[in-house]
C-alpha atoms as a PDB file:
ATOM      1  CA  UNK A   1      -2.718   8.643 -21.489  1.00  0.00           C
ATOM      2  CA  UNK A   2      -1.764   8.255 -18.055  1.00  0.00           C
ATOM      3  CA  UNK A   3       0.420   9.724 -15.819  1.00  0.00           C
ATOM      4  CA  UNK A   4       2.589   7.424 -13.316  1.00  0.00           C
ATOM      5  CA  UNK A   5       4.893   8.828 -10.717  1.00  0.00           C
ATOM      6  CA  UNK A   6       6.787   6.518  -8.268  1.00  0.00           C
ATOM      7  CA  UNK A   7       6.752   3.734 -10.948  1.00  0.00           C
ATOM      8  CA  UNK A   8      10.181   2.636 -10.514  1.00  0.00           C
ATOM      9  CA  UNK A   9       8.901   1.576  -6.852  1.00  0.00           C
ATOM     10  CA  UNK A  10       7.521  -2.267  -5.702  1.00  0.00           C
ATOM     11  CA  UNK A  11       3.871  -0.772  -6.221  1.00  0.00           C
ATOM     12  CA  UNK A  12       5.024   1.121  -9.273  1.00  0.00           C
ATOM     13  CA  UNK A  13       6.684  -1.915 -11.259  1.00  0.00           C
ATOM     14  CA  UNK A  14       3.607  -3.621 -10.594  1.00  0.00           C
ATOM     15  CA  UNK A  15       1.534  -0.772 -12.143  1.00  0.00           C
ATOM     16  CA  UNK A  16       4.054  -0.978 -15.222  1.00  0.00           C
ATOM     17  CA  UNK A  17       3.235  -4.355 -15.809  1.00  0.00           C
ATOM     18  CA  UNK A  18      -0.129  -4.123 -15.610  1.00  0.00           C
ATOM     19  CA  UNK A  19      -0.214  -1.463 -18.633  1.00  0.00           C
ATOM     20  CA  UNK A  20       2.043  -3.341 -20.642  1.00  0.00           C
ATOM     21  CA  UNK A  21       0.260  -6.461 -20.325  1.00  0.00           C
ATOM     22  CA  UNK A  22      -2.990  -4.185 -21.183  1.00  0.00           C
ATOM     23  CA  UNK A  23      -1.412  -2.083 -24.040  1.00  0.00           C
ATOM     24  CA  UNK A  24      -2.137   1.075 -21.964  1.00  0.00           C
ATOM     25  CA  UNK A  25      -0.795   4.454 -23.522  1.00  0.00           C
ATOM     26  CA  UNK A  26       1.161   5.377 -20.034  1.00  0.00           C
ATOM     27  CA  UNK A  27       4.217   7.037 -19.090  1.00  0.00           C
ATOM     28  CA  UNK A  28       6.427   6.482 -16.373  1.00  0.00           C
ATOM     29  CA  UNK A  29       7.682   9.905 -15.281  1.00  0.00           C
ATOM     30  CA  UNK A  30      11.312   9.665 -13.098  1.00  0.00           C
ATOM     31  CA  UNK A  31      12.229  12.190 -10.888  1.00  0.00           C
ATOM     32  CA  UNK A  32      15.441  11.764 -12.974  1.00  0.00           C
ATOM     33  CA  UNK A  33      14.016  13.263 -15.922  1.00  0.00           C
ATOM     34  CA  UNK A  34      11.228  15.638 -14.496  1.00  0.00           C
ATOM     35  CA  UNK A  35      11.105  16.750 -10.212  1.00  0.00           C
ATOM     36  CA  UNK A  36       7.242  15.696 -10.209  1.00  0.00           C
ATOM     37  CA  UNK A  37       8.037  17.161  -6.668  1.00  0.00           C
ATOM     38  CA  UNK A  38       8.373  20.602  -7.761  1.00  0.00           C
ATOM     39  CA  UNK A  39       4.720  22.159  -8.178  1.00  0.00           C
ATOM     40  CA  UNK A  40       6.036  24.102 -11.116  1.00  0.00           C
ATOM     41  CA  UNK A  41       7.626  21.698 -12.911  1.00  0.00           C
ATOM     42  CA  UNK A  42       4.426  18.834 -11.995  1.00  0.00           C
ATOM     43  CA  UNK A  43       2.457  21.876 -13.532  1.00  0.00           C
ATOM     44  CA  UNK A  44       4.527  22.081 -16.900  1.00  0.00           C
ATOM     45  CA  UNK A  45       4.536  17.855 -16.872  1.00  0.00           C
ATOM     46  CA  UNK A  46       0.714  17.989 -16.627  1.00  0.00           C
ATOM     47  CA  UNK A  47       0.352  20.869 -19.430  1.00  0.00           C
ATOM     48  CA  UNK A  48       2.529  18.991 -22.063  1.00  0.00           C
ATOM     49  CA  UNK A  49       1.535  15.638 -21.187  1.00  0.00           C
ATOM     50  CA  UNK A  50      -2.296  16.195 -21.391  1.00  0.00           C
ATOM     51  CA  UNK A  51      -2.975  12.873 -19.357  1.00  0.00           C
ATOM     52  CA  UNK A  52      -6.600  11.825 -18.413  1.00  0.00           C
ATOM     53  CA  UNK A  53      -5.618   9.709 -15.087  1.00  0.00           C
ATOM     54  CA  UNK A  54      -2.694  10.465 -13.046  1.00  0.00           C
ATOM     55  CA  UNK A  55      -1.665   7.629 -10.629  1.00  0.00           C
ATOM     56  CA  UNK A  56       0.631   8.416  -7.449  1.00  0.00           C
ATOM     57  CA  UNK A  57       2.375   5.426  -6.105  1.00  0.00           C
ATOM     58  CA  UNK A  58       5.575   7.606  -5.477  1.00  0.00           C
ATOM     59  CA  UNK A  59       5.697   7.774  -1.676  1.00  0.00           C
ATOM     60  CA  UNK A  60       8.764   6.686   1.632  1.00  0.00           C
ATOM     61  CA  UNK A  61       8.371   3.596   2.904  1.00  0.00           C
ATOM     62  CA  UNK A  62      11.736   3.066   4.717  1.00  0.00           C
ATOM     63  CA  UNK A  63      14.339  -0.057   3.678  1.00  0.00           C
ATOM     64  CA  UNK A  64      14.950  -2.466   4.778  1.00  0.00           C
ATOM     65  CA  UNK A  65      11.480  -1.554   6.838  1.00  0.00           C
ATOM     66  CA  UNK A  66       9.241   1.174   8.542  1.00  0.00           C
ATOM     67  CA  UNK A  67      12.177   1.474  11.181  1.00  0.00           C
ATOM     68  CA  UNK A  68      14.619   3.335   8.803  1.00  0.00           C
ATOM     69  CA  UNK A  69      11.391   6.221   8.937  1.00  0.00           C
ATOM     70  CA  UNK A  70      12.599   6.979  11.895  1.00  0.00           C
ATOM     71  CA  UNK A  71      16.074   8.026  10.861  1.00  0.00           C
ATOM     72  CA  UNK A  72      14.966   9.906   7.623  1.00  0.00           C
ATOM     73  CA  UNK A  73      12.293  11.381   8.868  1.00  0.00           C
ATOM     74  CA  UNK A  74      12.575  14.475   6.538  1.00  0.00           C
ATOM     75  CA  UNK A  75      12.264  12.226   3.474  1.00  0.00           C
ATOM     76  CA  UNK A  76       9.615  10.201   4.810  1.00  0.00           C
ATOM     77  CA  UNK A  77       7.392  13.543   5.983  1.00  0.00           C
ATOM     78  CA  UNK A  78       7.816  15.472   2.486  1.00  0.00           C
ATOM     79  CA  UNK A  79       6.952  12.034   0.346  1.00  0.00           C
ATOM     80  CA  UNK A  80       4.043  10.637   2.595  1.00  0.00           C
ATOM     81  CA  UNK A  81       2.522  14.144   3.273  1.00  0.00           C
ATOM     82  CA  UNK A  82       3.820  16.774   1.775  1.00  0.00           C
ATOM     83  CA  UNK A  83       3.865  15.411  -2.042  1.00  0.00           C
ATOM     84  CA  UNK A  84       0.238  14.279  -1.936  1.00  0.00           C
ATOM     85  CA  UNK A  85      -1.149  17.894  -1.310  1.00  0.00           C
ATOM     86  CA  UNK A  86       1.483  19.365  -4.570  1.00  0.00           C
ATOM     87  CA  UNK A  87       0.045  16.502  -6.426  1.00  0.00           C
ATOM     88  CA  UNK A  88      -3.640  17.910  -5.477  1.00  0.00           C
ATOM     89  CA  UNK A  89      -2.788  21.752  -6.483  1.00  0.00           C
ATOM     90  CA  UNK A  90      -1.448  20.735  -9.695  1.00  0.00           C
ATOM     91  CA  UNK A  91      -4.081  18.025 -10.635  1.00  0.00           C
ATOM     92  CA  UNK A  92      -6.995  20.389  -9.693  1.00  0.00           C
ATOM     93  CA  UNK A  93      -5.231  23.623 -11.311  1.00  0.00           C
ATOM     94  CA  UNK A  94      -5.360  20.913 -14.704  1.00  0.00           C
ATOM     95  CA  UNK A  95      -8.792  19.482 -13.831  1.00  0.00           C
ATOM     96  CA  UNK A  96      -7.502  16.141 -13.917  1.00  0.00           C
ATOM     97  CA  UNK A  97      -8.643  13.021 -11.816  1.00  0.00           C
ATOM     98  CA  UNK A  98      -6.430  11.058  -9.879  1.00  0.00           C
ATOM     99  CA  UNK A  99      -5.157   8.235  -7.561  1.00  0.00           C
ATOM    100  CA  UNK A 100      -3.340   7.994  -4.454  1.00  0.00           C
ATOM    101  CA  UNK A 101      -1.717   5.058  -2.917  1.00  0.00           C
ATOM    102  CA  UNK A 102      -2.190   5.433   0.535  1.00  0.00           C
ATOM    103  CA  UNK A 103      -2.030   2.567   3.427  1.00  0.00           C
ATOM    104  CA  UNK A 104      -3.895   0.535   6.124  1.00  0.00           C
ATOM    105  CA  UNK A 105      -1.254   0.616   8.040  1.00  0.00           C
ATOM    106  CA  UNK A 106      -3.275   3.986   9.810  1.00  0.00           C
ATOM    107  CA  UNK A 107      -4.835   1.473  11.517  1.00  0.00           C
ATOM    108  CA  UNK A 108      -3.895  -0.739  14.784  1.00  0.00           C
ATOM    109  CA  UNK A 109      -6.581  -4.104  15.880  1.00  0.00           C
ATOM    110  CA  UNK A 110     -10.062  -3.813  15.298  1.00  0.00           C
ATOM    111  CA  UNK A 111     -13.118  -1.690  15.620  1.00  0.00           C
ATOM    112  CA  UNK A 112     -14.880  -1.680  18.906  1.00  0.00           C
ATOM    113  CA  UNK A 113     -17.146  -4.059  17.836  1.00  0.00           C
ATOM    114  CA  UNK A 114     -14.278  -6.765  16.737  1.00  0.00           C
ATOM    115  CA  UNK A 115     -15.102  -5.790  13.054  1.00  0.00           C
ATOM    116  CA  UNK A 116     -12.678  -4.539  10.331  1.00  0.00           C
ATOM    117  CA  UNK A 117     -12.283  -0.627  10.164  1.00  0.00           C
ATOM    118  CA  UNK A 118     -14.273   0.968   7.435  1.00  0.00           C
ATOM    119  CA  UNK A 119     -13.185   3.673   4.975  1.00  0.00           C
ATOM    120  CA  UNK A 120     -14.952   6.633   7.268  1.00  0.00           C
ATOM    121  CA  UNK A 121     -13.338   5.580  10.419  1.00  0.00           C
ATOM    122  CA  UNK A 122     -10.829   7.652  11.631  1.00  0.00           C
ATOM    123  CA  UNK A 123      -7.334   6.271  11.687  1.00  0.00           C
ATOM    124  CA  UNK A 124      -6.116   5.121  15.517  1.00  0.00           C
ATOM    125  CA  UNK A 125      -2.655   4.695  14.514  1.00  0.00           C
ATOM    126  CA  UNK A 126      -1.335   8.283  13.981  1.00  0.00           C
ATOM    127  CA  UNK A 127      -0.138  11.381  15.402  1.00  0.00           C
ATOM    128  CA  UNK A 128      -3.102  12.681  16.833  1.00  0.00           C
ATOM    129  CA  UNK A 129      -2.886   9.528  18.546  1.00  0.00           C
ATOM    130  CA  UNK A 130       0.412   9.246  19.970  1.00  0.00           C
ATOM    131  CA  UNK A 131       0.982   5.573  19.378  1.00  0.00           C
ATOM    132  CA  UNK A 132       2.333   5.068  15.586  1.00  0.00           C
ATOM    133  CA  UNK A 133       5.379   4.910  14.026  1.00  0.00           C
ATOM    134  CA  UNK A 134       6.408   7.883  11.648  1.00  0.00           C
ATOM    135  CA  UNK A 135       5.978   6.283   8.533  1.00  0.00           C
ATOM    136  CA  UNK A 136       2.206   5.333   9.302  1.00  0.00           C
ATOM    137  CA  UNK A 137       1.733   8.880  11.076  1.00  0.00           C
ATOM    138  CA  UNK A 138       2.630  10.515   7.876  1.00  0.00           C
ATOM    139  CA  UNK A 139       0.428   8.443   5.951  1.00  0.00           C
ATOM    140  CA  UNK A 140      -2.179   9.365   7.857  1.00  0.00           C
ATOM    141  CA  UNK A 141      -1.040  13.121   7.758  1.00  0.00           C
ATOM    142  CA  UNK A 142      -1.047  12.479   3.591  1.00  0.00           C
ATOM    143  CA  UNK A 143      -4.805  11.352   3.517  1.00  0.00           C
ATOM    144  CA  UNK A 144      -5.706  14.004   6.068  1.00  0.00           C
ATOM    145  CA  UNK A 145      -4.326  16.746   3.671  1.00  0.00           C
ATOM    146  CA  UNK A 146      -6.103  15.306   0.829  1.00  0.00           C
ATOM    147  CA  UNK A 147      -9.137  15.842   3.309  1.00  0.00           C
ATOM    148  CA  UNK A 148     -11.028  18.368   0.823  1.00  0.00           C
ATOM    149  CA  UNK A 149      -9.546  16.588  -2.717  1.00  0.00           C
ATOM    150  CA  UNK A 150     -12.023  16.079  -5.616  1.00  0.00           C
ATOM    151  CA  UNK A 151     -11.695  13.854  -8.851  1.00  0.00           C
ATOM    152  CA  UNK A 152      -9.394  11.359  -6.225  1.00  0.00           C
ATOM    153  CA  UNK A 153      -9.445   8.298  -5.128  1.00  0.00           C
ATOM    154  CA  UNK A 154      -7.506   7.012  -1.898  1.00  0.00           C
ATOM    155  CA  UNK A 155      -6.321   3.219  -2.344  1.00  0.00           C
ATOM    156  CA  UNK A 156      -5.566   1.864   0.452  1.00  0.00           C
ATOM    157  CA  UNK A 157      -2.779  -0.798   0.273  1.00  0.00           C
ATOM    158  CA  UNK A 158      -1.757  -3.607   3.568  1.00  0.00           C
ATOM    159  CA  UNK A 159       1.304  -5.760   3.142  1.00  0.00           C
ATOM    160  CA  UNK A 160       1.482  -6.585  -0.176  1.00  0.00           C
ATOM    161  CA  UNK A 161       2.588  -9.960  -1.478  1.00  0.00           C
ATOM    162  CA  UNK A 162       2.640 -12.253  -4.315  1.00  0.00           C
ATOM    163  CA  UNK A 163       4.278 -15.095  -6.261  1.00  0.00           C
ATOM    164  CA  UNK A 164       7.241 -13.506  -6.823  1.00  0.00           C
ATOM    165  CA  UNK A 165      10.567 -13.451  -4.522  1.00  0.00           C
ATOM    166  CA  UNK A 166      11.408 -10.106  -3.496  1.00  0.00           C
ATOM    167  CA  UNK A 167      12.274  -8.014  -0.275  1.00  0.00           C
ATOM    168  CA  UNK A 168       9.107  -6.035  -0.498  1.00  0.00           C
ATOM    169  CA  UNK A 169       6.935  -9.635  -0.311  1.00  0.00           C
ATOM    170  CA  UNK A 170       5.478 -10.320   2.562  1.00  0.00           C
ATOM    171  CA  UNK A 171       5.814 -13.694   2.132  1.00  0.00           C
ATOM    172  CA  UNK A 172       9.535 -13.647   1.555  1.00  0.00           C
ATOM    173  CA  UNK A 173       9.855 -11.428   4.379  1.00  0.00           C
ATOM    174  CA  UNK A 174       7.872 -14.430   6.568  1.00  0.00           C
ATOM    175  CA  UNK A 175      10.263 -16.866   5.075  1.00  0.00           C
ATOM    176  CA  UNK A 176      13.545 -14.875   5.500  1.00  0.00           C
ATOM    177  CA  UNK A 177      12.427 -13.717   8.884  1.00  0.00           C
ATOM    178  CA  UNK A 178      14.384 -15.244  12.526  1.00  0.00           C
ATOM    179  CA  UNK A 179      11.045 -14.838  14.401  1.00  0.00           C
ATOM    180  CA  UNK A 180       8.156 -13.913  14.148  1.00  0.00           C
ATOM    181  CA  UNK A 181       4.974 -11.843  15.642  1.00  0.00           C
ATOM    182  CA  UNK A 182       1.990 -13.339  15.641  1.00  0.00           C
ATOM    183  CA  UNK A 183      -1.310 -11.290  14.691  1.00  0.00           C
ATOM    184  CA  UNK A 184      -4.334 -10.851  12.580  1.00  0.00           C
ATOM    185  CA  UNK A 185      -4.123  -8.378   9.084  1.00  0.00           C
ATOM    186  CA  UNK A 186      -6.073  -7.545   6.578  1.00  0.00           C
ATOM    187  CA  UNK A 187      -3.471  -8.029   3.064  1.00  0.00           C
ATOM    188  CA  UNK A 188      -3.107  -7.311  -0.704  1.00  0.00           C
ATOM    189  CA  UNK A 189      -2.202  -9.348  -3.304  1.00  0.00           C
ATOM    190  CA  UNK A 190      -0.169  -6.548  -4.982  1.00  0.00           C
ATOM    191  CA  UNK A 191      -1.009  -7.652  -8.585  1.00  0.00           C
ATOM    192  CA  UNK A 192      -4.417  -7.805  -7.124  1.00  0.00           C
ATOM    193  CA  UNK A 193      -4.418  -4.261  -5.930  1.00  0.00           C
ATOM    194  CA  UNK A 194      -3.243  -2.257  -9.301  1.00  0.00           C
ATOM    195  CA  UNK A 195      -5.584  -4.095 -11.100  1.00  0.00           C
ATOM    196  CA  UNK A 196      -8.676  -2.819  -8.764  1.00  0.00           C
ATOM    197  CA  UNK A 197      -7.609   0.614  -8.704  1.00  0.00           C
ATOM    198  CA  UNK A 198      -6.797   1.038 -12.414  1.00  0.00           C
ATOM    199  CA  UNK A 199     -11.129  -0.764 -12.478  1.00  0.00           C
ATOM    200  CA  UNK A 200     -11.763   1.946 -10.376  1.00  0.00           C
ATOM    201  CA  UNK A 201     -11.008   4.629 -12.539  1.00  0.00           C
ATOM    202  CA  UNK A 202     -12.050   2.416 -16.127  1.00  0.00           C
ATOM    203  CA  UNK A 203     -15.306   1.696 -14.270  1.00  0.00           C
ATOM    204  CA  UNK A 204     -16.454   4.969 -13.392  1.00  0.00           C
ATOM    205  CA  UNK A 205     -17.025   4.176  -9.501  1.00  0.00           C
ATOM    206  CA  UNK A 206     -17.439   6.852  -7.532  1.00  0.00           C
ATOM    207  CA  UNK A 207     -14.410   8.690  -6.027  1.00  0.00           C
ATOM    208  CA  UNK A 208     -13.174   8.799  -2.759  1.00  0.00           C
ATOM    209  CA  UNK A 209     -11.095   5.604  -0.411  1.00  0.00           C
ATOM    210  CA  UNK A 210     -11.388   2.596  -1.026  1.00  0.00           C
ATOM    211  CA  UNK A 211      -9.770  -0.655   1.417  1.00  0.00           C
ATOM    212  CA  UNK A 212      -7.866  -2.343  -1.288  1.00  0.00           C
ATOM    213  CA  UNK A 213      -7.244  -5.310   0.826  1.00  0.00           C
ATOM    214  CA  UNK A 214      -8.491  -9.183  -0.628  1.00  0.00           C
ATOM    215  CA  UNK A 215     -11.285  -9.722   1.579  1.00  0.00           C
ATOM    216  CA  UNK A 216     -10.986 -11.575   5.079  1.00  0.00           C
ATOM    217  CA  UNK A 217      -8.089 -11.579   7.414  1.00  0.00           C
ATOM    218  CA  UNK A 218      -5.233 -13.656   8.125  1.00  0.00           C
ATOM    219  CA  UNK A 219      -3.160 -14.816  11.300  1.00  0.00           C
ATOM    220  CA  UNK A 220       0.790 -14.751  10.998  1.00  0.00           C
ATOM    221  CA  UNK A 221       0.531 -18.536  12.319  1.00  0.00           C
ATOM    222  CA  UNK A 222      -2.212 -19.663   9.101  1.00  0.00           C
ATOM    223  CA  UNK A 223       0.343 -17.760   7.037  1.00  0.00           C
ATOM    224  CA  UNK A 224       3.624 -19.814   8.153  1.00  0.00           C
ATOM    225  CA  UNK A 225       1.214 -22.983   8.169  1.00  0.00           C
ATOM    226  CA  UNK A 226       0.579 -22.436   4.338  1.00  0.00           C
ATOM    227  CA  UNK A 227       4.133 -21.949   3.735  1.00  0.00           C
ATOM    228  CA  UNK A 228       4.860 -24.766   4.929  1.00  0.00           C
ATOM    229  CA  UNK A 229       2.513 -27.030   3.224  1.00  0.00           C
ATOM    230  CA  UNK A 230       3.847 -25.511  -0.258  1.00  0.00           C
ATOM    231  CA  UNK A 231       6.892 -27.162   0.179  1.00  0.00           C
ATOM    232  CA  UNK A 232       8.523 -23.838  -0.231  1.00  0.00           C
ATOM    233  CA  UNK A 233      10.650 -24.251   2.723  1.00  0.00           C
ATOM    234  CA  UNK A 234      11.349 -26.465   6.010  1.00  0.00           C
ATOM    235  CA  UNK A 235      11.977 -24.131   8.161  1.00  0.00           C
ATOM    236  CA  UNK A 236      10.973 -24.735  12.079  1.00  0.00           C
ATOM    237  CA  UNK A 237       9.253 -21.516  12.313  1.00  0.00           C
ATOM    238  CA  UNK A 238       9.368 -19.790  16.234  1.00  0.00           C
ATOM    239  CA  UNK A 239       7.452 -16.984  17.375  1.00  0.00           C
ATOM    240  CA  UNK A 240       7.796 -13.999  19.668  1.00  0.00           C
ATOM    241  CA  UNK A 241       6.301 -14.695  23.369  1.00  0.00           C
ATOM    242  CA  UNK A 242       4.757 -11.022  22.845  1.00  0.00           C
ATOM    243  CA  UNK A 243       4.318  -7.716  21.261  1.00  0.00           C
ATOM    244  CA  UNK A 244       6.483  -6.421  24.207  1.00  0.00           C
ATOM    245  CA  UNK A 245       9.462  -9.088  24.161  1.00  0.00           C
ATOM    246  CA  UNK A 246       9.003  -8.294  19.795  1.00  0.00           C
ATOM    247  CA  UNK A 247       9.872  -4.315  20.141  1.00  0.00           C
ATOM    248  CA  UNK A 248      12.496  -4.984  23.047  1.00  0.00           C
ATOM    249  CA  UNK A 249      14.065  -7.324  20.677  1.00  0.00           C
ATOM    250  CA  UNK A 250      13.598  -7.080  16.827  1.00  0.00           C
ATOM    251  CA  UNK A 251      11.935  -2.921  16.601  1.00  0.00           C
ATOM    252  CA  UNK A 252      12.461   0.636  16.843  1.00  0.00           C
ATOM    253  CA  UNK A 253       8.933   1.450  16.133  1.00  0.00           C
ATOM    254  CA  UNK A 254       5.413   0.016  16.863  1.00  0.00           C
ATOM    255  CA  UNK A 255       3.984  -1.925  13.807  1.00  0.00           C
ATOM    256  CA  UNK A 256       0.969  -1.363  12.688  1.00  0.00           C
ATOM    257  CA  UNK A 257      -1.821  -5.026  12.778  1.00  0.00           C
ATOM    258  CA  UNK A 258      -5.096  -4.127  11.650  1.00  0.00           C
ATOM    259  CA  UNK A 259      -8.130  -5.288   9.818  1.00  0.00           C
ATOM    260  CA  UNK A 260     -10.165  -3.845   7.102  1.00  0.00           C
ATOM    261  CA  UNK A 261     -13.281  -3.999   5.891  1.00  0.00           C
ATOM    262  CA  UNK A 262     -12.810  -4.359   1.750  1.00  0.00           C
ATOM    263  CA  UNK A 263     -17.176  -4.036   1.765  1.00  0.00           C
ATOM    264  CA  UNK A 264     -17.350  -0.636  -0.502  1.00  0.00           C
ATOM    265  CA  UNK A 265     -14.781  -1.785  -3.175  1.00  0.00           C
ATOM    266  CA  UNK A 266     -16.995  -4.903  -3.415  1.00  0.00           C
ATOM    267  CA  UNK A 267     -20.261  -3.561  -3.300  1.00  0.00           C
ATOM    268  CA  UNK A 268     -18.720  -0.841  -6.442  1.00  0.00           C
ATOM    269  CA  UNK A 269     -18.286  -3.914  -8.455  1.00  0.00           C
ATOM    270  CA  UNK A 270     -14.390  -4.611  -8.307  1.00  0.00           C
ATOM    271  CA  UNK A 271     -14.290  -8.174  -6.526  1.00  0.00           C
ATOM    272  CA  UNK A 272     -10.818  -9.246  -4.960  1.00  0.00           C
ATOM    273  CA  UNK A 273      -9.898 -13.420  -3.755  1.00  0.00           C
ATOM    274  CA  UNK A 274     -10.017 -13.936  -0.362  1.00  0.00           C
ATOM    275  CA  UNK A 275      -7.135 -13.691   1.203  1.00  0.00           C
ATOM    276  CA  UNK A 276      -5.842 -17.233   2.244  1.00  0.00           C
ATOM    277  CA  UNK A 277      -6.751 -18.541  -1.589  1.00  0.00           C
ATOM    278  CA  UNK A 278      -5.134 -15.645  -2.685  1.00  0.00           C
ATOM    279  CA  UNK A 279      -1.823 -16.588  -0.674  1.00  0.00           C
ATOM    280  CA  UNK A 280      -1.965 -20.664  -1.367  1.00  0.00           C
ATOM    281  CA  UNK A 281      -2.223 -19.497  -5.296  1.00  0.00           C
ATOM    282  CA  UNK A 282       1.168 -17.077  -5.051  1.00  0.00           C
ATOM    283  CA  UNK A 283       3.016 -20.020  -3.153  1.00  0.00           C
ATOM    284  CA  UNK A 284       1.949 -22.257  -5.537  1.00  0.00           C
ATOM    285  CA  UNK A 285       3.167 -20.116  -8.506  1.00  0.00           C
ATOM    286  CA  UNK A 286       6.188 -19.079  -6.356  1.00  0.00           C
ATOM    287  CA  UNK A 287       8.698 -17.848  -8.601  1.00  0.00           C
ATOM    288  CA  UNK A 288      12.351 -16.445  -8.246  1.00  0.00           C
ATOM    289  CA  UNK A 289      12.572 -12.565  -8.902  1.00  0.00           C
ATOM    290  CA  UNK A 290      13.934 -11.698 -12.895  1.00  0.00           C
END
């Protein structure tokens, strides 16, 4: 059986589905029912439940966006940072395996030789560098504390999207959006994503992080132009001059634009779409949320 926490999030749901359309013996535990973020009572959970996989997607991410991290920054420390390392106590007290959604967004550009950051690389968006925002410095903070985990893998997660409508989709965010910044990032097709980390764990490959991202990289500009060639919309598009005239006007906190390098989850066996075929399918299927 396995163990979900944070399921009633956008990474969560998708999780959900993914069992039900599998017939996976799961449960979704709510914070409602059972403070997962109590060590004790995470302790009692795990010793009644029994579950062989525990999957953490629970985690602050800010709403609308990252900038509301900076007003609830208490939240945002003890769910991004804090919660990970209970998590690790109680799963290693139990001796069971587990998952962590984590994020790219540790990252800013590219590696010094223009190529996309690699699992081992040290994150250059983050408190020990001094130029993040707080959501991505405690994400950073969360994999840092998970430093000396075992039985856990780190999944790595960038922008997710897919066909359906929603807030959290990066593609409705594009097309809901008054202007917008143009860069290159590494994304996930969120449907995508649960499915290679739940292969990671029915596969056997070997623990540790793992870039979930479909492979390649995008521009925001190839993004709008696919947009616009679904039909989806007619909207005339217009773009920030630059980074600087974008967080004078439209942000409270630097953003996070970043390749990765999806190489290891590849070479373990769990291939991905690349990322612009991935995107023309989810316009193409575009659906209204249910």
């Amino acid at each position: 059986m396995i163990l979900l926490l944070g399921g009633s999030g956008y990474v969560g749901q998708a999780y959900q589905r993914l069992f039900q359309q599998l017939g996976i013996d799961f449960l979704n535990v709510k914070r409602s029912d059972a403070n997962y973020t109590d060590l004790d009572t995470l302790r009692e959970l795990l010793a009644q439940q029994k579950p062989t996989f525990l999957i953490n997607a629970a985690g602050y991410t800010g709403k609308p966006n990252v900038d509301a991290c900076e007003k609830y920054k208490t939240e945002c420390l003890f769910g991004n940072a804090i919660l990970p390392g209970i998590i690790q106590n109680a799963c290693e007290e139990k001796n069971i395996p587990w998952g962590h959604v984590s994020s790219g967004c540790i990252f800013t550009g590219t590696r010094p030789d223009g190529q996309g950051f690699k699992e081992e690389d040290t994150p250059n968006f983050s408190f020990r560098t001094n130029n993040c925002s707080f959501y991505s410095g405690t994400k950073a903070l969360g994999e840092e504390i998970l430093t000396d985990a075992t039985q856990l893998f780190i999944w790595r997660l960038r922008i997710p999207f897919n066909e359906v409508d929603s807030p959290r989709n990066y593609l409705s965010k594009l097309m809901r959006y008054d202007r917008l910044l143009e860069d290159s990032n590494s994304l996930s097709q969120l449907d995508e994503f649960v499915r290679a980390t739940w292969e990671c764990w029915k596969e056997k490959v070997p623990f540790g992080t793992y870039n979930v991202t479909n492979p390649g990289h995008i521009t925001t500009r190839e993004v709008v132009d696919l947009i616009l060639k679904s039909g989806l919309t007619n909207k005339k598009f217009s773009f920030f001059e630059s980074e600087e005239e974008f967080m004078r006007v439209a942000a409270k906190t630097p953003r996070s634009n970043c390749i990765l390098d999806s190489s290891k989850l590849a070479d373990a066996g769990i291939k991905m779409r690349e990322v612009h075929e991935a995107i023309e399918t989810s316009l193409r299927e575009w659906k209204k949320e249910s």
